[in-house]
Protein backbone atom coordinates (compact mmCIF):
# COMPACT_ATOMS: atom_id res chain seq x y z
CA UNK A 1 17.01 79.11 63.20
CA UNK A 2 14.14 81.97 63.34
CA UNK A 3 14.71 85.48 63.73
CA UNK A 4 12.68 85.00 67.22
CA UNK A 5 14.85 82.08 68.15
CA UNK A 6 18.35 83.82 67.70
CA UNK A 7 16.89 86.58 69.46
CA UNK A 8 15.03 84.16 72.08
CA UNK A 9 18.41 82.30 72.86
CA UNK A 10 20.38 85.67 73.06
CA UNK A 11 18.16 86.64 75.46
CA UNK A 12 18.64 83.65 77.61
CA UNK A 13 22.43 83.77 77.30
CA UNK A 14 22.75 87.15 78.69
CA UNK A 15 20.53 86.36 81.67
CA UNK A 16 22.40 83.37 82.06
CA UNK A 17 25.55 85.14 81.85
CA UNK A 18 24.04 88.44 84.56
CA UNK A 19 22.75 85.55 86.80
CA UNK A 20 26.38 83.76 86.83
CA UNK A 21 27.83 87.61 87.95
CA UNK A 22 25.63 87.70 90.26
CA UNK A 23 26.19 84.81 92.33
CA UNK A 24 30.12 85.40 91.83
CA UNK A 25 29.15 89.12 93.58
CA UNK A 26 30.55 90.67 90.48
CA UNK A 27 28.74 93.71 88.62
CA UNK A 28 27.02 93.69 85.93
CA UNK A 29 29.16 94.71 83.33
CA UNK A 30 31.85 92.74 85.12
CA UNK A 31 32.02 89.99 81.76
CA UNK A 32 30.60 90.13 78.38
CA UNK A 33 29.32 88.14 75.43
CA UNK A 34 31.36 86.88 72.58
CA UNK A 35 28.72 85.02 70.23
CA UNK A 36 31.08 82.33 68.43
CA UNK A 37 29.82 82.35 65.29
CA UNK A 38 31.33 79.63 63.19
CA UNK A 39 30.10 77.59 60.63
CA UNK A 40 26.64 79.92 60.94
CA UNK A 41 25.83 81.69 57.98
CA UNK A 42 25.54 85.74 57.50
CA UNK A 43 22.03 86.53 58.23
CA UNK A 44 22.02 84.39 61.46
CA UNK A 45 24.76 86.92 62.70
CA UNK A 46 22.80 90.02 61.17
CA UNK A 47 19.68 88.39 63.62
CA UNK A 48 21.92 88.76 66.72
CA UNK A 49 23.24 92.26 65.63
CA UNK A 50 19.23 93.43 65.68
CA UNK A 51 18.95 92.20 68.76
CA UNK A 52 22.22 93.99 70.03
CA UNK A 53 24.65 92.01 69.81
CA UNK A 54 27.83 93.60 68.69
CA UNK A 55 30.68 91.06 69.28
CA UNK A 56 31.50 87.66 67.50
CA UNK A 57 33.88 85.47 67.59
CA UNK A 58 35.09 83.35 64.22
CA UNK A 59 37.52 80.26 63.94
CA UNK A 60 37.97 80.24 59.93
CA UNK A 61 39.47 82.99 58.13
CA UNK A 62 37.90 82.58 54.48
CA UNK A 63 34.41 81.78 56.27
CA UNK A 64 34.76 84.85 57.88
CA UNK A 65 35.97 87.24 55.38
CA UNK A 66 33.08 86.14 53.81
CA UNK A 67 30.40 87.19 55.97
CA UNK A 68 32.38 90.40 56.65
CA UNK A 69 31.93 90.95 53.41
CA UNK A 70 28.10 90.35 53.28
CA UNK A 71 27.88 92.50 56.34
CA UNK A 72 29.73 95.62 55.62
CA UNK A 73 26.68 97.83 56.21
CA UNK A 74 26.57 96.92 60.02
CA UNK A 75 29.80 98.96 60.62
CA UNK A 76 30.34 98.32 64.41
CA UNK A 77 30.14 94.62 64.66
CA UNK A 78 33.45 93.81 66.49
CA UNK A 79 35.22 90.50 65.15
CA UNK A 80 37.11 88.18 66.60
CA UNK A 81 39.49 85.74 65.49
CA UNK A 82 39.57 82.96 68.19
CA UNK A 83 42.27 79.71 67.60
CA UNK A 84 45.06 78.86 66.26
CA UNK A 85 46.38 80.80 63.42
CA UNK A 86 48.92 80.21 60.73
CA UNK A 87 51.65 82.61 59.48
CA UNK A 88 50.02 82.65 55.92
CA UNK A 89 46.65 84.49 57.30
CA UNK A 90 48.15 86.64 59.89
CA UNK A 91 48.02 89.84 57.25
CA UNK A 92 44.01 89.15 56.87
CA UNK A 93 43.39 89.23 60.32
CA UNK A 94 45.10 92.09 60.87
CA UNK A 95 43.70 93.92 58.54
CA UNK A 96 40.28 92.48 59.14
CA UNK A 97 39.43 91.35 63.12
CA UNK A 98 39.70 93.92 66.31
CA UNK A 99 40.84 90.99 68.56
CA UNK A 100 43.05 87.78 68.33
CA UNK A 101 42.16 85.09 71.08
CA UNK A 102 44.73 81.99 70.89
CA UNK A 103 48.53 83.78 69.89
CA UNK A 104 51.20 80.92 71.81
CA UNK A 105 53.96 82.32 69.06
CA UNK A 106 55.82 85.61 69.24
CA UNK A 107 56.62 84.98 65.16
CA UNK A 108 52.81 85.14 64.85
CA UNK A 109 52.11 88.43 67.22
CA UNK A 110 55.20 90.16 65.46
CA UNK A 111 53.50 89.39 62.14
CA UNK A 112 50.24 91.08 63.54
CA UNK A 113 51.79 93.67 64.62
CA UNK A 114 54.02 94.29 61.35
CA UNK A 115 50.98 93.80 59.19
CA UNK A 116 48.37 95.69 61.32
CA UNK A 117 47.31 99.17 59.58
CA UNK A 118 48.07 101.78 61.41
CA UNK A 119 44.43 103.60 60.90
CA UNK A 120 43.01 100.56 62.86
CA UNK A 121 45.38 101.32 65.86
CA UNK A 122 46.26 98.50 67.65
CA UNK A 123 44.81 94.91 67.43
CA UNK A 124 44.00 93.63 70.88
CA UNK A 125 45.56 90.18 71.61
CA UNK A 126 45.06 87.13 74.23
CA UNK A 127 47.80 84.98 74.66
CA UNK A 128 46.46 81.27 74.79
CA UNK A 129 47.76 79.45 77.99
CA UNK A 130 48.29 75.93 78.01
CA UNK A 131 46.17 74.89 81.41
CA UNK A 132 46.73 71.16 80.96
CA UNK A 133 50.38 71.21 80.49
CA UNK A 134 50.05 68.64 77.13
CA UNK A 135 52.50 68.66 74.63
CA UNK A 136 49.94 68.05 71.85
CA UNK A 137 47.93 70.85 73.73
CA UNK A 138 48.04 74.43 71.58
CA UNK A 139 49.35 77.43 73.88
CA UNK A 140 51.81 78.63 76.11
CA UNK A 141 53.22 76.45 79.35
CA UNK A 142 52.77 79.14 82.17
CA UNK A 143 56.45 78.93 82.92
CA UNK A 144 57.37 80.49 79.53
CA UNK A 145 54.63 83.01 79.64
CA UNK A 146 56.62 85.83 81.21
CA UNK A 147 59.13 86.03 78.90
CA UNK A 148 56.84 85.85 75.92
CA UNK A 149 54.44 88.54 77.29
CA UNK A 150 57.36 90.84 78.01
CA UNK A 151 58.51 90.65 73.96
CA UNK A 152 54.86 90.85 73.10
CA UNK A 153 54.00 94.10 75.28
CA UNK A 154 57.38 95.84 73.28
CA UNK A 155 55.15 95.29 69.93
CA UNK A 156 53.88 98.68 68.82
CA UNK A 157 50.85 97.70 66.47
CA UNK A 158 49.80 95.14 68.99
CA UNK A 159 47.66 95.63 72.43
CA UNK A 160 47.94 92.83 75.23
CA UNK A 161 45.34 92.62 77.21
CA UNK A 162 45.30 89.52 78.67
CA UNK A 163 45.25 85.73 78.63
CA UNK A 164 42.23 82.93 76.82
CA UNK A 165 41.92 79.29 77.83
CA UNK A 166 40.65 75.79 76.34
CA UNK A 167 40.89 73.69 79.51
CA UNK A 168 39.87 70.10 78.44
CA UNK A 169 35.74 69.43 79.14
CA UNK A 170 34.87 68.58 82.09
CA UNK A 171 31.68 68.42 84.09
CA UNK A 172 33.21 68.70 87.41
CA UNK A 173 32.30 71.92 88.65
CA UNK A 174 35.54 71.97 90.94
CA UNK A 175 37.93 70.90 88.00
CA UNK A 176 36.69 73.50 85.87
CA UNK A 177 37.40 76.21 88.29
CA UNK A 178 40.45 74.57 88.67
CA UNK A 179 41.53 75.19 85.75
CA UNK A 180 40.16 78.91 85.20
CA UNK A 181 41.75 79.40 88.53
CA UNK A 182 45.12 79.00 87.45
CA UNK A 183 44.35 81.20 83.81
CA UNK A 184 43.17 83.74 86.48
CA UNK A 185 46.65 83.16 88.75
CA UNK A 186 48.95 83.74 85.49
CA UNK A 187 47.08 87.01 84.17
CA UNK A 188 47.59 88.41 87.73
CA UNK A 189 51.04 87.93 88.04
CA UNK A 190 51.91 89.37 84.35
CA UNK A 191 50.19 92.38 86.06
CA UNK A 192 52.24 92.54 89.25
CA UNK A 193 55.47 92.30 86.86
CA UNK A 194 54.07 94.67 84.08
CA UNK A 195 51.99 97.15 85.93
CA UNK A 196 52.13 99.63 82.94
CA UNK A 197 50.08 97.34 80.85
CA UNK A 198 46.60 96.71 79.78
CA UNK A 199 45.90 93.63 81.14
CA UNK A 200 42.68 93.21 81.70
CA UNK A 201 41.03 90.32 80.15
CA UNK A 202 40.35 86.53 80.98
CA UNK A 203 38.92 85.23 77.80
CA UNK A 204 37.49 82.38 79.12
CA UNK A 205 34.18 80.16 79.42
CA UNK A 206 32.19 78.41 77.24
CA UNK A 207 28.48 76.84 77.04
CA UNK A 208 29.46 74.22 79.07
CA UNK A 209 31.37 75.78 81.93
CA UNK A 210 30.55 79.97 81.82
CA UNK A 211 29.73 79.17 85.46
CA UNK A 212 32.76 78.50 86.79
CA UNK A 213 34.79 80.82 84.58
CA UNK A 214 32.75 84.00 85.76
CA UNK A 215 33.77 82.35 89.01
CA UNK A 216 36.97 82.55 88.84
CA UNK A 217 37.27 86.09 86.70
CA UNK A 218 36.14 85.30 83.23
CA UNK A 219 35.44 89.06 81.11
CA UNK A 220 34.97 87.29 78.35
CA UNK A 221 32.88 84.56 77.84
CA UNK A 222 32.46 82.79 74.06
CA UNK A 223 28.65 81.19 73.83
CA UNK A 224 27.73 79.68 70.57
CA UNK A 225 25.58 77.22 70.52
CA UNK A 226 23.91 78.56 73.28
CA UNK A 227 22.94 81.29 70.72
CA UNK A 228 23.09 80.04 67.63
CA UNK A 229 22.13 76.43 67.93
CA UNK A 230 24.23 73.31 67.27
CA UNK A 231 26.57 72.90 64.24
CA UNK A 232 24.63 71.17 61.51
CA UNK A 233 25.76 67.49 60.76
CA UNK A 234 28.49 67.38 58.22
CA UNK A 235 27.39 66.94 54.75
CA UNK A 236 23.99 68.37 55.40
């Protein structure tokens, strides 16, 4: 993709995203943009970064060390590490991201935390919530989410802020907010029972359905191939 494209599409997702906060009668600053940046090589990201972009989002650890490391000179991109993560990489990203979206383990948030370098300060963290209520699905059932939140918020390297969501695709406009709905529900009872804490975030919202998450709260919204174009084919 051209430098004018990244910057073209970049454009378009932040409008899209002020226009959704508008007709939700939120402010302006009320979400922002996480540019999910997987699978897209170095100098794509170093195109959004001219064009101000600051935050993005990675699923796979090496891939993202790697462009880290090509990018070292632009020394406020934030990065985070969005998915499921294993116990074997937790000491990488906490040495190496400013957020975690996708922790359903206290073993993996103690690790964090344990691992974290103090210099950093904390690593912020959303706790993934299980919308569907699948088995198979990754995160949290919202009936065990209390009790894990409560042992997480007693973790000193580690900063709670909040809750992220996969809800399964849908192009029903009603079951999307559905499901954001009841992401938004969860995070605002953790903050009636833990008023103390930093619990601010609903990461939330995708290409697809950023509509109905600002909707329904979203303050983080992850937009890649709105931005960066589709993933190419595999073995291209």
């Amino acid at each position: 993709m051209p430098e004018a494209s990244v910057s073209e599409s970049l454009s378009s997702a932040r409008e899209r995203l002020k226009t959704a906060l508008s007709a939700a009668g939120r402010p302006e600053d009320g979400a922002r943009l996480l540019a999910v940046s997987k699978t897209k090589p170095a100098n794509m990201l170093r195109l959004a970064y001219a064009a101000g972009q600051r935050a993005f989002g990675e699923n796979y650890l090496q891939e993202a060390l790697e462009k880290q490391q090509a990018l070292t000179d632009l020394d406020d991109i934030e990065w985070h590490f969005i998915g499921a993560l294993q116990s074997n990489k937790t000491r990488d990203v906490a040495e190496h991201f400013s957020w975690v979206h996708g922790v359903d383990r206290e073993k993996i948030a103690r690790r964090l935390s344990e691992q974290r370098p103090p210099a950093l300060g904390p690593i912020d963290l959303c706790l993934q919530l299980n919308v569907s209520g699948e088995a198979s699905k990754a995160g949290v059932d919202i009936d065990d989410l209390p009790i894990l939140a409560e042992s997480l918020l007693a973790l000193p390297n580690l900063r709670l802020r909040g809750l992220m969501a996969l809800p399964a695709p849908s192009d029903d406009r009603d079951q999307q907010r559905h499901a954001f709905r009841q992401v938004a529900s969860a995070l605002a009872e953790l903050q009636r029972r833990f008023p103390e804490a930093p619990l601010d975030t609903l990461s939330m919202g995708m290409s697809g359905d950023l509509e109905a998450a600002v909707l329904e709260g979203a303050t983080i919204v992850r937009l890649g191939t709105a931005i960066f174009g589709s993933r190419p084919p595999l073995g291209s």
